[in-house]
Each structure stands twice: as structure tokens, then as C-alpha cells.
C-alpha atoms as a PDB file:
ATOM      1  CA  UNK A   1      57.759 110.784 156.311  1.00  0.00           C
ATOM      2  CA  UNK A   2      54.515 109.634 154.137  1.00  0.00           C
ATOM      3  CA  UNK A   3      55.282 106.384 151.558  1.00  0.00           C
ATOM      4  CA  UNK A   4      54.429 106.589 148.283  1.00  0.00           C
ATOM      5  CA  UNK A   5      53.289 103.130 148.161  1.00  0.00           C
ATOM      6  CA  UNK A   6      49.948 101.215 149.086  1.00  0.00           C
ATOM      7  CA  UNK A   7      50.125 100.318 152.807  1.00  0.00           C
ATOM      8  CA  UNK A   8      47.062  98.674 154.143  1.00  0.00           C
ATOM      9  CA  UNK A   9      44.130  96.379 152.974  1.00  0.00           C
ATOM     10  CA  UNK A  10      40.876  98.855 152.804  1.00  0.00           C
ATOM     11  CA  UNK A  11      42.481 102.294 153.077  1.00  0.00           C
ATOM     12  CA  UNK A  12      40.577 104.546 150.437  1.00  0.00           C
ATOM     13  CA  UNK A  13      42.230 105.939 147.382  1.00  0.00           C
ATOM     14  CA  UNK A  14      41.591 109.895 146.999  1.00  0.00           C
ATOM     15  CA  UNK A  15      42.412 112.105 144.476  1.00  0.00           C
ATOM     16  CA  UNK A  16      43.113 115.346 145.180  1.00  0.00           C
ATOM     17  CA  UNK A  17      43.669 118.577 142.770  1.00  0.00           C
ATOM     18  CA  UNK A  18      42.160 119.682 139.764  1.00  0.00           C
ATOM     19  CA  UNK A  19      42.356 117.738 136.651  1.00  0.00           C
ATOM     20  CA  UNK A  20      42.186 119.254 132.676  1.00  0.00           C
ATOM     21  CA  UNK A  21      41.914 117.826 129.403  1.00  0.00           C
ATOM     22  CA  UNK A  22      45.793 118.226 129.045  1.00  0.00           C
ATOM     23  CA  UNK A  23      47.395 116.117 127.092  1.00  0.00           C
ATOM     24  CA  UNK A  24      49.829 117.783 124.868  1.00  0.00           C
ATOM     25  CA  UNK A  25      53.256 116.964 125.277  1.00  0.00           C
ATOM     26  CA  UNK A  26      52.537 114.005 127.688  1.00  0.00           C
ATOM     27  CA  UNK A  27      54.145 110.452 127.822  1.00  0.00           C
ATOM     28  CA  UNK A  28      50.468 109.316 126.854  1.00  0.00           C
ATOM     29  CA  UNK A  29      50.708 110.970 123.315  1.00  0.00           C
ATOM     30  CA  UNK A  30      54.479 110.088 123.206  1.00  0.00           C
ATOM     31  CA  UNK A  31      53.905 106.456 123.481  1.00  0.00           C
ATOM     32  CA  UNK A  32      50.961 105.637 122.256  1.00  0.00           C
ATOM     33  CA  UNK A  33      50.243 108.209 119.691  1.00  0.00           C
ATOM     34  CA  UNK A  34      53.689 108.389 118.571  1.00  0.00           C
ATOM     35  CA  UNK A  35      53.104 112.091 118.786  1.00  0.00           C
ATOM     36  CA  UNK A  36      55.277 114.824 120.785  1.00  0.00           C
ATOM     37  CA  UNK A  37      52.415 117.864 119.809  1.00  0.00           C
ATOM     38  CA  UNK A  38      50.760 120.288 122.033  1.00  0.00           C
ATOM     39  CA  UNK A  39      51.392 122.305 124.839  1.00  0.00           C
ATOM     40  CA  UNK A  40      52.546 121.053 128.168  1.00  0.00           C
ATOM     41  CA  UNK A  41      49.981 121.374 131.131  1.00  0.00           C
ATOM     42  CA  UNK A  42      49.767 124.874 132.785  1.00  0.00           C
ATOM     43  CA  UNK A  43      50.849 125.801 136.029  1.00  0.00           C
ATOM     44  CA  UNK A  44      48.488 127.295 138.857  1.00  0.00           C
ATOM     45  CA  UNK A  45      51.085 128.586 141.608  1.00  0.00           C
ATOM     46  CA  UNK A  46      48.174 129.163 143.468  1.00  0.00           C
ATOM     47  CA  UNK A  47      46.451 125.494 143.276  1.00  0.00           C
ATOM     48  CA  UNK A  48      50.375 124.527 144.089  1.00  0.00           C
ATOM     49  CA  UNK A  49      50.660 126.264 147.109  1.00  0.00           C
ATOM     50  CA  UNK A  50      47.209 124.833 148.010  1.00  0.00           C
ATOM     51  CA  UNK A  51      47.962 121.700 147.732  1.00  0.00           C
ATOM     52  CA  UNK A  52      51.094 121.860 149.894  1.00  0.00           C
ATOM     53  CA  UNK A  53      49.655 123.586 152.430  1.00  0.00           C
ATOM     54  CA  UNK A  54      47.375 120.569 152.476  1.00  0.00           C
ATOM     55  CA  UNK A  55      49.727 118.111 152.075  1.00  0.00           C
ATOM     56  CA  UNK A  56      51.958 119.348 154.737  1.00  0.00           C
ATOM     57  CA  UNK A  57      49.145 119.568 157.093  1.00  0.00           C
ATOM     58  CA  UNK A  58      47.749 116.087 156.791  1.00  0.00           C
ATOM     59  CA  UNK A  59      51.420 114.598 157.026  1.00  0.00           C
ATOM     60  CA  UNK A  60      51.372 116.633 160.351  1.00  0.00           C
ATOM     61  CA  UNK A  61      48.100 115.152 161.479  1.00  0.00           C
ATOM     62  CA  UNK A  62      49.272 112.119 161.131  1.00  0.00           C
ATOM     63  CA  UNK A  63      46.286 111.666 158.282  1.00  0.00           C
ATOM     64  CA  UNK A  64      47.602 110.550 155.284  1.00  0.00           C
ATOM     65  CA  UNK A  65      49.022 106.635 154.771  1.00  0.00           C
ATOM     66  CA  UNK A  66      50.650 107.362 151.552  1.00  0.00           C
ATOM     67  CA  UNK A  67      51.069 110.112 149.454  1.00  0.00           C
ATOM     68  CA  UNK A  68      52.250 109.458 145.407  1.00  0.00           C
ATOM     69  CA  UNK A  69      52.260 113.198 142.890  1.00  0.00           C
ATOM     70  CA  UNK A  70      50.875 113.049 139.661  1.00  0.00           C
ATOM     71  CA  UNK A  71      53.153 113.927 137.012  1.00  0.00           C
ATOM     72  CA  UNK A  72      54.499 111.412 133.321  1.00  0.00           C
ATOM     73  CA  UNK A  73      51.826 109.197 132.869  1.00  0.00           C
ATOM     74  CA  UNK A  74      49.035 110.761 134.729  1.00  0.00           C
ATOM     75  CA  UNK A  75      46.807 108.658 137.229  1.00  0.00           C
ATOM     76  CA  UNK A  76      46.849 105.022 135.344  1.00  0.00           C
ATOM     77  CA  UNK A  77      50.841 105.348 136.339  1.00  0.00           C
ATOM     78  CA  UNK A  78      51.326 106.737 140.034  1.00  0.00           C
ATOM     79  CA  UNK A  79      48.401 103.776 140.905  1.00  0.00           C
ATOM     80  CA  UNK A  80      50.460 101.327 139.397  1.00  0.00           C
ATOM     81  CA  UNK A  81      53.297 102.502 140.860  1.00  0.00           C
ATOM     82  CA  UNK A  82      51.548 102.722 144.359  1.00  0.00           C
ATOM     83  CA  UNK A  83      50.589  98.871 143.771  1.00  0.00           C
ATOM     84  CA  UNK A  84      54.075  98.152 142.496  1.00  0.00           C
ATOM     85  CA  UNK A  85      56.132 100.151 145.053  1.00  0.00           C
ATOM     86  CA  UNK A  86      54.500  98.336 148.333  1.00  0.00           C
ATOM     87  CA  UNK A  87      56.272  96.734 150.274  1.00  0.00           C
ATOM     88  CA  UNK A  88      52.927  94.041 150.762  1.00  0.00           C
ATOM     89  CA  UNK A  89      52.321  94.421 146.842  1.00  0.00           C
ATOM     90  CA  UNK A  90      49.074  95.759 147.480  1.00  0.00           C
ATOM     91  CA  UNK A  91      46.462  96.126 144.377  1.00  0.00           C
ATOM     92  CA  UNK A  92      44.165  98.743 144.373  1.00  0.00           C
ATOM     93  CA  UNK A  93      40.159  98.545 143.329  1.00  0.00           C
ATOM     94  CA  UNK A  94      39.198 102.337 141.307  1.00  0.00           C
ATOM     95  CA  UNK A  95      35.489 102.301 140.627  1.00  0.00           C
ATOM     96  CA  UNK A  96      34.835 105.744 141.444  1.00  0.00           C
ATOM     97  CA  UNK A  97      35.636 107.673 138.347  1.00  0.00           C
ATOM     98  CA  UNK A  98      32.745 109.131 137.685  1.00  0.00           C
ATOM     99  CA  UNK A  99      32.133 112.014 139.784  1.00  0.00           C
ATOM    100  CA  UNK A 100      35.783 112.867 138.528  1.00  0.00           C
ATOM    101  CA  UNK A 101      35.056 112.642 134.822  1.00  0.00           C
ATOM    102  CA  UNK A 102      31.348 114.751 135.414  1.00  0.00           C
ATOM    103  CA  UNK A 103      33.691 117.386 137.791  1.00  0.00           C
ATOM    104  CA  UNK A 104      37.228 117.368 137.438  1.00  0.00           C
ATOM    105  CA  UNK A 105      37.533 119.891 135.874  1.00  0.00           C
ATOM    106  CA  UNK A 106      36.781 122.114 138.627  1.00  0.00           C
ATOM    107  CA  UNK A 107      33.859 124.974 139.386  1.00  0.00           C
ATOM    108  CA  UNK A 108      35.456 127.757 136.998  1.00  0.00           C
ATOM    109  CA  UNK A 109      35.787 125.713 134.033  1.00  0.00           C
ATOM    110  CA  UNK A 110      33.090 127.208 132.182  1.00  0.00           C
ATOM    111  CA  UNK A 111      34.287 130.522 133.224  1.00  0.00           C
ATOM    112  CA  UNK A 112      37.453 129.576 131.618  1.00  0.00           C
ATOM    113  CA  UNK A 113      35.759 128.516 128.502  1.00  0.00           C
ATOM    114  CA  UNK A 114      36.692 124.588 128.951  1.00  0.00           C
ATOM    115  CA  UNK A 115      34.850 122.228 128.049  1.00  0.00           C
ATOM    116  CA  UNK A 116      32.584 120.959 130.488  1.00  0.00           C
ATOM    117  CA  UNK A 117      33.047 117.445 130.403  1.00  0.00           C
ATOM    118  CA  UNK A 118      36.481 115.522 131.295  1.00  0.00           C
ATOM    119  CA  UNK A 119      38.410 113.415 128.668  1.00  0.00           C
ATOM    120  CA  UNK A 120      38.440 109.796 129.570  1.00  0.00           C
ATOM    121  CA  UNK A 121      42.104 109.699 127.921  1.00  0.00           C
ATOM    122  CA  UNK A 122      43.108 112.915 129.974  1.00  0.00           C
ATOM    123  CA  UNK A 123      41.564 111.490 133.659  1.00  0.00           C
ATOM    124  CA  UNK A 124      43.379 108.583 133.077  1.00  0.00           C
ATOM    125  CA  UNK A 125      47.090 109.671 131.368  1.00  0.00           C
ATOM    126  CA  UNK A 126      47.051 113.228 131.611  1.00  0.00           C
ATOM    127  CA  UNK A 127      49.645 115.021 133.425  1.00  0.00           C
ATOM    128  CA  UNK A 128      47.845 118.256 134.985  1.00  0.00           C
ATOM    129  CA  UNK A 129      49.641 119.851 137.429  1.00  0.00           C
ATOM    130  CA  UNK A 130      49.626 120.202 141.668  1.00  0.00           C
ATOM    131  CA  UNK A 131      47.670 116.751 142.037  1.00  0.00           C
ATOM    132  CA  UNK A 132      48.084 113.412 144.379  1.00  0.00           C
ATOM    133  CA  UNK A 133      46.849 110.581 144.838  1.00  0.00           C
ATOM    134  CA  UNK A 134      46.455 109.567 148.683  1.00  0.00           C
ATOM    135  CA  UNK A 135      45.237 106.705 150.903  1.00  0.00           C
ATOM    136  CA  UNK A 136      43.950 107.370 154.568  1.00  0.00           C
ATOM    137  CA  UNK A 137      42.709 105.159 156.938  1.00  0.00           C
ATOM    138  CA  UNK A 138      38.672 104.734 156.513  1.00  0.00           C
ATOM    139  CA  UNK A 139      38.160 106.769 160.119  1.00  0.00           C
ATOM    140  CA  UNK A 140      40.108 109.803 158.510  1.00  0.00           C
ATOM    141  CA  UNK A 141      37.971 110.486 155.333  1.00  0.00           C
ATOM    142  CA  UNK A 142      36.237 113.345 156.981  1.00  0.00           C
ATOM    143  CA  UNK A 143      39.240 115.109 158.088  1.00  0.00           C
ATOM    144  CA  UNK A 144      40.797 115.126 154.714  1.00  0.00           C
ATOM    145  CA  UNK A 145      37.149 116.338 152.635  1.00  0.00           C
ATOM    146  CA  UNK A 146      37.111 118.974 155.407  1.00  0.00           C
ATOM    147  CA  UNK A 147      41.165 119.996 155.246  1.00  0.00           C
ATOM    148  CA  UNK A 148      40.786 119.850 151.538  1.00  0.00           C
ATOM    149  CA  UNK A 149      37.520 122.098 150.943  1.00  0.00           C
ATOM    150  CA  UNK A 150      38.888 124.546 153.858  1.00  0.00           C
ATOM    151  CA  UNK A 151      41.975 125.113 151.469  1.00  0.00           C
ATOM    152  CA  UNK A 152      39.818 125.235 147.974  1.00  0.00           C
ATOM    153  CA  UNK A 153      41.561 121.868 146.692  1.00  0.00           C
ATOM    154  CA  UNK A 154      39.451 119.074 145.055  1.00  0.00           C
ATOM    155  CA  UNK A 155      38.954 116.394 146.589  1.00  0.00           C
ATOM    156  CA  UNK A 156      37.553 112.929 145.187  1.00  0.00           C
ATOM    157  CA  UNK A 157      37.407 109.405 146.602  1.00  0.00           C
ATOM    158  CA  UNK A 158      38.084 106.868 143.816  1.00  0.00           C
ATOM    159  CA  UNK A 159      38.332 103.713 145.124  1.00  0.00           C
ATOM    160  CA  UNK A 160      40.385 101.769 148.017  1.00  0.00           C
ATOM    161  CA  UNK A 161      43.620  99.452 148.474  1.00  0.00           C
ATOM    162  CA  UNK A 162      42.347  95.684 147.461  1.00  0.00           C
ATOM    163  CA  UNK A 163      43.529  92.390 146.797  1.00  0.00           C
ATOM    164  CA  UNK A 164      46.837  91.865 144.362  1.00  0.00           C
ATOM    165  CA  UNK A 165      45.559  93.365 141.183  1.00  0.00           C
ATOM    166  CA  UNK A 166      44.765  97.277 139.896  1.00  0.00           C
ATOM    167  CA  UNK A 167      41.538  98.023 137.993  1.00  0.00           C
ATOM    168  CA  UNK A 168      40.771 101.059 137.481  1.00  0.00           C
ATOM    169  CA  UNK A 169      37.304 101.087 135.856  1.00  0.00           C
ATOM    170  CA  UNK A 170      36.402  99.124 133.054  1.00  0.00           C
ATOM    171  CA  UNK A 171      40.042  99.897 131.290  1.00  0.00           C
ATOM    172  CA  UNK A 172      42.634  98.526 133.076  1.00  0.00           C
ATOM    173  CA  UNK A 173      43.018  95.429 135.221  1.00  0.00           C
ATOM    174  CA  UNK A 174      46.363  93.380 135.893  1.00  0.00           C
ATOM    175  CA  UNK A 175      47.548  91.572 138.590  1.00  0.00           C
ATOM    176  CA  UNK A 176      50.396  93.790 140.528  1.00  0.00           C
ATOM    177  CA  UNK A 177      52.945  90.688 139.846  1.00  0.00           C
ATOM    178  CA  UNK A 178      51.757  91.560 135.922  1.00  0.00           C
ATOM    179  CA  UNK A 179      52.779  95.505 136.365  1.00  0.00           C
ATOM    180  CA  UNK A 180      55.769  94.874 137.735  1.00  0.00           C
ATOM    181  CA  UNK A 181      56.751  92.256 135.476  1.00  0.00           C
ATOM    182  CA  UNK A 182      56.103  94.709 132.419  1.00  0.00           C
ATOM    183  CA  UNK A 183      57.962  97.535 134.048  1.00  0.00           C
ATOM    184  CA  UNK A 184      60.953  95.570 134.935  1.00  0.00           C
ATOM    185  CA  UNK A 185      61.200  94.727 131.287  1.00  0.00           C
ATOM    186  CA  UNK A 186      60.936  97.993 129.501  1.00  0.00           C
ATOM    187  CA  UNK A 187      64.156  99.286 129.618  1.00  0.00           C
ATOM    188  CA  UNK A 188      66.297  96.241 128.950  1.00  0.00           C
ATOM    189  CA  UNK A 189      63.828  95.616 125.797  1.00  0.00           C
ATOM    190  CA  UNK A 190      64.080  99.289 124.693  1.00  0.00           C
ATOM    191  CA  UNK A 191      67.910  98.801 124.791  1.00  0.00           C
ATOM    192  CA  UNK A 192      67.122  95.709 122.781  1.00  0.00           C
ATOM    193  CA  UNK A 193      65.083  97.976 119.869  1.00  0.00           C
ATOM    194  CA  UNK A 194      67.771 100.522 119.557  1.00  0.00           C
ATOM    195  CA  UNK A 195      70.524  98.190 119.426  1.00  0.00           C
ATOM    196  CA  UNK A 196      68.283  96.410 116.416  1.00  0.00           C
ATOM    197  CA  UNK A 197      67.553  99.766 114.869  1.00  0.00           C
ATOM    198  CA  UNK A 198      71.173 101.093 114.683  1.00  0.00           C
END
């Protein structure tokens, strides 16, 4: 079985699937928009199967350190629940956005009549389907570009497991004790608001 969670000091981070400007309907507009508009993110079954195929393979090969999906919250979250989740409280250096935000959207997009260029909101909170973020081991980075372009997936190195805080870009940056201080909060001080509101 593949962790979810950060596991090792200089594995590399890699995203893998395609990613939209999708944000309708997410947790991103939800909470900070206050806004529950728009239409969920679409479903490719064949991008899913894909990426399973993939998935299952590397776990096979004995590739992959951890595996997290993508799915309420988009990237910012699953990192900071990769940093939060391990067991060494790994933090996690993401300074490799860019190719992402000039080509996630994939090679049809125009075809598609997308816009070309990717959303900084939607790379970091949007919740686009059949995407993960994994970590390999530094010697395995070929085998997982080559597995993933052999199946048509996207692949995309963003940055590597470091120190004991996240940054991702220019955005975000907090140390992992700081995450998982604020998560461990949220729910006792939402009970708090709706006991004041009612």
C-alpha cells in the first residue's frame, strides 16, 4: 500500500493529470467567496482510467513513495495534508508552478475552446478531476515521465519534500506545526459560530 503522506527528505513532488479553470461549486468559492455558483468539474472516464492504470502500475513497480488524489480544496489542500499527515511532519518546497500554469491545461485545450492560460486561483484550489499528487524517490523520475507519457497523462514536477514548512510559490508558506494547528481548530470553532448564531 502507497501513504498519502510526505515520507522522505528530497523526494520530488509531481503532479500528475490535467488541470482546468474549474472552480464552480468548489470549497474555494464556498469559503472564501461565500459563493456556492457554477458547475462542478467535468468528468473524463477516459483521463480516469488513465490515471489508474498509471497509478496501479507505479504502486506495482514499487515507484511511487506516496500517493494523495486531488479532490475539495484542490492542490493548496492535499499538500498540506501530505505535510500534515506524515508521520516525520515533513514540509514540502513548490517552486515549480509555472510550467503548470503556461500548460495545465493540456494539448487540446484550444481545440476545446478554453482558454489558453491557467487560473492562478484554479491551479491552486480547483478541484478538476482524475489528478494526484505523488513523491518518488529522485532515481525514479524517469520512470514515472516515461509511465506517464506512455499512458497520455500529464505529468509535472513541482517541487520536492523539504524542511518543516509548505510554500507553494509566492502564496502560501506556514510552518507544518502552523497547518496543523489551524486544521485541528476548525471544527471545534465552527461549532463555536453556530452555537453563537442560533
Amino acid at each position: 500500500r502507497v501513504p498519502s503522506a510526505f515520507q522522505n527528505e528530497g523526494d520530488l513532488v509531481f503532479l500528475l493529470g490535467t488541470t482546468r479553470n474549474e472552480i464552480g461549486a468548489s470549497h474555494y468559492l464556498s469559503v472564501i467567496h461565500q459563493l456556492k455558483i457554477g458547475l462542478p468539474p467535468r468528468l473524463d472516464l477516459d483521463r480516469e482510467a488513465a490515471l489508474g492504470k498509471l497509478i496501479l502500475g507505479l504502486a506495482e513497480q514499487k515507484v511511487l513513495v506516496s500517493c494523495h488524489d486531488l479532490s475539495e480544496g484542490g492542490l493548496a489542500a492535499a499538500l498540506a495534508e501530505c505535510c500534515m499527515r506524515s508521520p516525520q511532519h515533513h514540509g514540502a518546497v513548490i517552486d515549480q508552478l509555472d510550467m503548470v500554469l503556461q500548460n495545465g491545461l493540456g494539448p487540446h485545450a484550444h481545440a476545446t475552446g478554453e482558454d489558453q492560460k491557467l487560473r492562478t486561483d484554479a491551479l491552486y484550489f480547483g478541484e478538476s478531476q482524475s489528478r494526484m499528487v505523488v513523491t518518488v524517490n529522485p532515481r525514479h523520475k524517469e520512470i514515472l515521465v516515461h509511465e506517464s507519457q506512455k499512458l497520455g497523462v500529464q505529468v509535472f514536477q513541482i517541487g520536492k519534500v523539504s524542511g518543516s514548512q509548505l510554500r507553494i510559490g509566492d502564496r502560501i508558506q506556514l510552518s507544518v506545526s502552523e497547518l496543523s494547528s489551524l486544521y485541528e481548530r476548525a471544527i471545534p470553532e465552527s461549532l463555536e459560530d453556530r452555537k453563537v448564531q442560533s
